[in-house]
Each structure stands twice: as C-alpha cells, then as structure tokens.
Protein backbone atom coordinates (compact mmCIF):
# COMPACT_ATOMS: atom_id res chain seq x y z
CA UNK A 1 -66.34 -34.46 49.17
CA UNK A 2 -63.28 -33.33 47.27
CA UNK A 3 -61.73 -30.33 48.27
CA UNK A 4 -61.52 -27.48 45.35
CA UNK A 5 -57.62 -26.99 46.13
CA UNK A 6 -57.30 -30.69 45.25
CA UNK A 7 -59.61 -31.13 42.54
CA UNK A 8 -56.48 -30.13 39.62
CA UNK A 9 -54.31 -32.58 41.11
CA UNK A 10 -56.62 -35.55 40.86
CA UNK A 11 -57.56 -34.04 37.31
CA UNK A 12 -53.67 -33.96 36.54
CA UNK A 13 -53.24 -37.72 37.64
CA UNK A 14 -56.20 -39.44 36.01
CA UNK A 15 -55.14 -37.81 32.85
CA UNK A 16 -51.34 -39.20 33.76
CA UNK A 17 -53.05 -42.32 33.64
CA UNK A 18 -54.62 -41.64 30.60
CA UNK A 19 -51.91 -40.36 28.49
CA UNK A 20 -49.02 -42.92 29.65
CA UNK A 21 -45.52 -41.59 28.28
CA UNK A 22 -46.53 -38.24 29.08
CA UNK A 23 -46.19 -37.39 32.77
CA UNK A 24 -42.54 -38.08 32.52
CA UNK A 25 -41.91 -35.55 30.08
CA UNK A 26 -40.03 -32.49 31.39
CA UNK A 27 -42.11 -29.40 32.28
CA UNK A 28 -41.83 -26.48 31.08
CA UNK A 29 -40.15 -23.76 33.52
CA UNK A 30 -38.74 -21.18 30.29
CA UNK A 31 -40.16 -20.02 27.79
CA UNK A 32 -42.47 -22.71 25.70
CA UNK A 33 -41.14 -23.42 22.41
CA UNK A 34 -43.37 -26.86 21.61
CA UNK A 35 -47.14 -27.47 22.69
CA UNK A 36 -47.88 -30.76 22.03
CA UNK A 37 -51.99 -31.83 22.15
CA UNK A 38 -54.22 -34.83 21.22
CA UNK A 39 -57.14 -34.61 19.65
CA UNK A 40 -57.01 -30.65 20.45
CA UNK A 41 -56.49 -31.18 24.05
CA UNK A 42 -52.89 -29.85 25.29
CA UNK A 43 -50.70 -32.17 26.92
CA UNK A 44 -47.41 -31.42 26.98
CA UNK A 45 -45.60 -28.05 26.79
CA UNK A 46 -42.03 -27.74 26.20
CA UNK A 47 -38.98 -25.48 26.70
CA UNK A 48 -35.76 -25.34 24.94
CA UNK A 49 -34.52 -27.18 28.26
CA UNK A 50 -36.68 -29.81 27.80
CA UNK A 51 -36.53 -30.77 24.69
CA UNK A 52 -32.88 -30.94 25.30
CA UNK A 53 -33.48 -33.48 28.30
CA UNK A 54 -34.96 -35.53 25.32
CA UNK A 55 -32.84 -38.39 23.45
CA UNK A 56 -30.48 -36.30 21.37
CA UNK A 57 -29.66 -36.99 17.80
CA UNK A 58 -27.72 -35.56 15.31
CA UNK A 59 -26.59 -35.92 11.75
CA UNK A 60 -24.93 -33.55 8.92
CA UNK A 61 -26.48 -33.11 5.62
CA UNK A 62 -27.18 -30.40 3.24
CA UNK A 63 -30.76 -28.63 2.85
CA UNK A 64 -32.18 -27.11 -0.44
CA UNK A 65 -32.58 -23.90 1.85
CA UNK A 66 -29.33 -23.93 2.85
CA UNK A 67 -25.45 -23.38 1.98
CA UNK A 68 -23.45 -26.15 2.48
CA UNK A 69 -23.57 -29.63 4.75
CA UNK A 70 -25.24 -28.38 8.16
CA UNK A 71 -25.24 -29.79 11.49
CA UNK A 72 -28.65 -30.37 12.65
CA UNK A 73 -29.37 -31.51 17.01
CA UNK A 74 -32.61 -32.53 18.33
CA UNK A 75 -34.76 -35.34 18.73
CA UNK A 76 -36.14 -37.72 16.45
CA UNK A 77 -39.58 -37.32 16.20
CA UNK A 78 -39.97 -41.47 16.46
CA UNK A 79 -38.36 -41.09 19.32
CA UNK A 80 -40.33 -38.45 21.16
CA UNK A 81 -43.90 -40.79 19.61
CA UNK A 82 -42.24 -43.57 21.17
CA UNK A 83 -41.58 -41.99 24.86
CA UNK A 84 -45.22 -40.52 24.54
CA UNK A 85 -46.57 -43.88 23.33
CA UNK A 86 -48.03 -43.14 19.86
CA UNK A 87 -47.94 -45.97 17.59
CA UNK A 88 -50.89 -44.61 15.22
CA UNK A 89 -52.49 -41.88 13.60
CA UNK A 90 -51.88 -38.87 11.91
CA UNK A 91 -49.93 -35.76 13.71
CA UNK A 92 -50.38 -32.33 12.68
CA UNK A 93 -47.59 -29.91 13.07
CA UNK A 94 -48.40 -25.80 12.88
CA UNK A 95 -45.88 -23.31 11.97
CA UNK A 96 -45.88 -20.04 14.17
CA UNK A 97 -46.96 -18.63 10.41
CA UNK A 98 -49.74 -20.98 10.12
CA UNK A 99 -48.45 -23.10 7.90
CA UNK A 100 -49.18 -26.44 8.82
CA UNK A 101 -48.80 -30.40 7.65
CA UNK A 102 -49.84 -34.04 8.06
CA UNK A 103 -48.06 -36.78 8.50
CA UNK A 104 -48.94 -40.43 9.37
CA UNK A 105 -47.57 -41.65 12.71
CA UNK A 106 -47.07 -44.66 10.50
CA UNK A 107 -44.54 -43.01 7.95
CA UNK A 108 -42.19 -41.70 10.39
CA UNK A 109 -38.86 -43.93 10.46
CA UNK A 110 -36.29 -43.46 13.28
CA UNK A 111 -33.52 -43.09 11.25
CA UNK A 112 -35.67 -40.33 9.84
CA UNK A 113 -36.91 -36.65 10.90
CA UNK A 114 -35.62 -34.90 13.99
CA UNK A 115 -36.81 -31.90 15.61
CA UNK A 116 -33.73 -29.75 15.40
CA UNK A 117 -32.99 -27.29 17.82
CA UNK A 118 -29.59 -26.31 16.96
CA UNK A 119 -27.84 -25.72 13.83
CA UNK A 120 -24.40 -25.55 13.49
CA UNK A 121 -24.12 -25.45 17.40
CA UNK A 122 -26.53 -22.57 17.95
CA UNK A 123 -29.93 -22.78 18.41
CA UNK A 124 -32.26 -21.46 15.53
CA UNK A 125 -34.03 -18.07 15.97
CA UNK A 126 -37.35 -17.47 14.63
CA UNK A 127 -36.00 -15.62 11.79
CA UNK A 128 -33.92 -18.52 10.98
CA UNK A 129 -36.11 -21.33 10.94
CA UNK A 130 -36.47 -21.85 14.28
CA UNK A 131 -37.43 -22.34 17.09
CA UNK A 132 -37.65 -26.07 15.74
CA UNK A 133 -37.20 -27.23 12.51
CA UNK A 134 -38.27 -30.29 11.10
CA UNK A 135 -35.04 -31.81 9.36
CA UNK A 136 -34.52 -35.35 7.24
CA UNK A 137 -31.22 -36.35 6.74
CA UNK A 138 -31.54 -35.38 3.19
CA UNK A 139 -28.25 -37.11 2.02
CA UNK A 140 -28.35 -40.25 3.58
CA UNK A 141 -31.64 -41.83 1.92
CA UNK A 142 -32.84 -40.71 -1.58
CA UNK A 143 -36.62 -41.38 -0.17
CA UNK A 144 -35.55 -38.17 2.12
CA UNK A 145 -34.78 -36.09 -1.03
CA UNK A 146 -38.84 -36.21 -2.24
CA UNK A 147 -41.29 -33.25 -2.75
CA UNK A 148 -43.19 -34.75 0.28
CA UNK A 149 -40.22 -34.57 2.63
CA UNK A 150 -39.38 -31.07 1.47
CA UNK A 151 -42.72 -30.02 2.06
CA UNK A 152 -43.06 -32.05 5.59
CA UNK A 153 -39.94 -29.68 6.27
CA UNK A 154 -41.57 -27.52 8.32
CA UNK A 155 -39.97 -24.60 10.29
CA UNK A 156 -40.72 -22.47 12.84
CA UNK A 157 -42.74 -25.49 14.53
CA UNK A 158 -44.47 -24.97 17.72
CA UNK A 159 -47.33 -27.28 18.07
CA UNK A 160 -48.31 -30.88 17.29
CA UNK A 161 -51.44 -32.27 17.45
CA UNK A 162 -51.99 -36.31 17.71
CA UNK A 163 -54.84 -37.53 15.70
CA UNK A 164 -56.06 -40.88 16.87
C-alpha cells in the first residue's frame, strides 16, 4: 500500500518521466512570472531567477512601440522548446490582459523570438511590457518586420500552453 505522504512524490516522478526536459527546469522559489502547461495541465512555473538560469540571448533592434534601437535579454523561445523537448504543435501564449496568440511550434526559428526579460539592462515592469515580452529581432530579418510578427509580439506574457 502506498503511503498518502508519498503518494505526490511518485505522482511528481512518473510525470518527470512523462514530460522529459521538464524536471530539470529551475523551480520556482520568487515570485512566478511564467506558467508553462500542456494540454491545460501546468508543468512548469517560473521565476525571474529561473528564467535567468535559462540559455541567455540577446540582440539590439528597434520596436514599432519603441524609441530608438533597444537592448532586449532573455531566452529564445526555440531554445526553452528545445530543453523541454517540443518539436510540434501549436503553443498558446496569454497576456496578463487576456490577450492571447498562436503560434506553430513549427514556425519558431532560433535565430528568432526571445522571451525578454530585460530591456536596456532592467527588467520590464508590468506597466512596461513586462514581465516578459515576446521580442523578434526586428532589424535583422525583413520576415521579422511582418503584421504576423508584430502581432505574435505579445507583452505582459505569463503563460504558455503546448498544444500537441
């Protein structure tokens, strides 16, 4: 008989199993600023600290929301797909507004979007477009500088769901 105490761990390590690419992910010991879930289900939740325990990437590029060339940090969202092993499917990422967007696993390039945590060296408050902020490196590709991509340029993002 399995003990009641017990029973989350072995619940916690079958769905290790399951989800390979997620156990290693940091966990969460601040405030979350990502949920990540499949198929509805969460999986992941991430602090600032985390994320930043990630792969880090950055780039400079200029925004139509913005002044200027700005310097974006974060992690490439093909990168964080490929640690969590995700090689299909759509994700959908919510807004803490609601607003929310698809995009197919299969359209996401790793020179392409990163989830930016910092701007110019600081980290993004919710009143400016943070806590995460999807970014493209607008000036680097013309297929970045597209009504899709602006639109996929979603801020204030904390939560993506995987869609097998």
């Amino acid at each position: 008989m399995i003990r009641t105490a017990s029973a989350p761990a072995i619940i916690l390590a079958i769905l290790c199993l399951a989800l390979p690419g997620w156990a290693d992910l940091p966990r969460a010991s601040g405030p979350v600023i990502l949920t990540i879930t499949k198929n509805g289900e969460e999986t992941a939740a991430l602090d600032r600290q985390g994320l930043e325990g990630l792969p880090v990437s950055d780039f400079t590029t200029t925004t139509i929301w913005t002044d200027g060339p700005q310097t974006f940090r974060g992690v490439r969202l093909a990168a964080l797909l490929e640690r969590l092993e995700v090689r299909d499917g759509t994700l959908s990422l919510v807004a803490a507004n609601g607003y929310a967007i698809r995009i197919a696993v299969a359209d996401i390039r790793p020179d392409g979007a990163l989830l930016a945590y910092q701007r110019n060296g600081a980290p993004m408050s919710l009143r400016d477009k943070g806590p995460l902020w999807l970014v493209y490196p607008y000036d680097s590709d013309p297929s970045f500088r597209t009504e899709v991509k602006y639109a996929n340029s979603i801020w204030q993002l904390d939560q993506i769901d995987i869609i097998p």
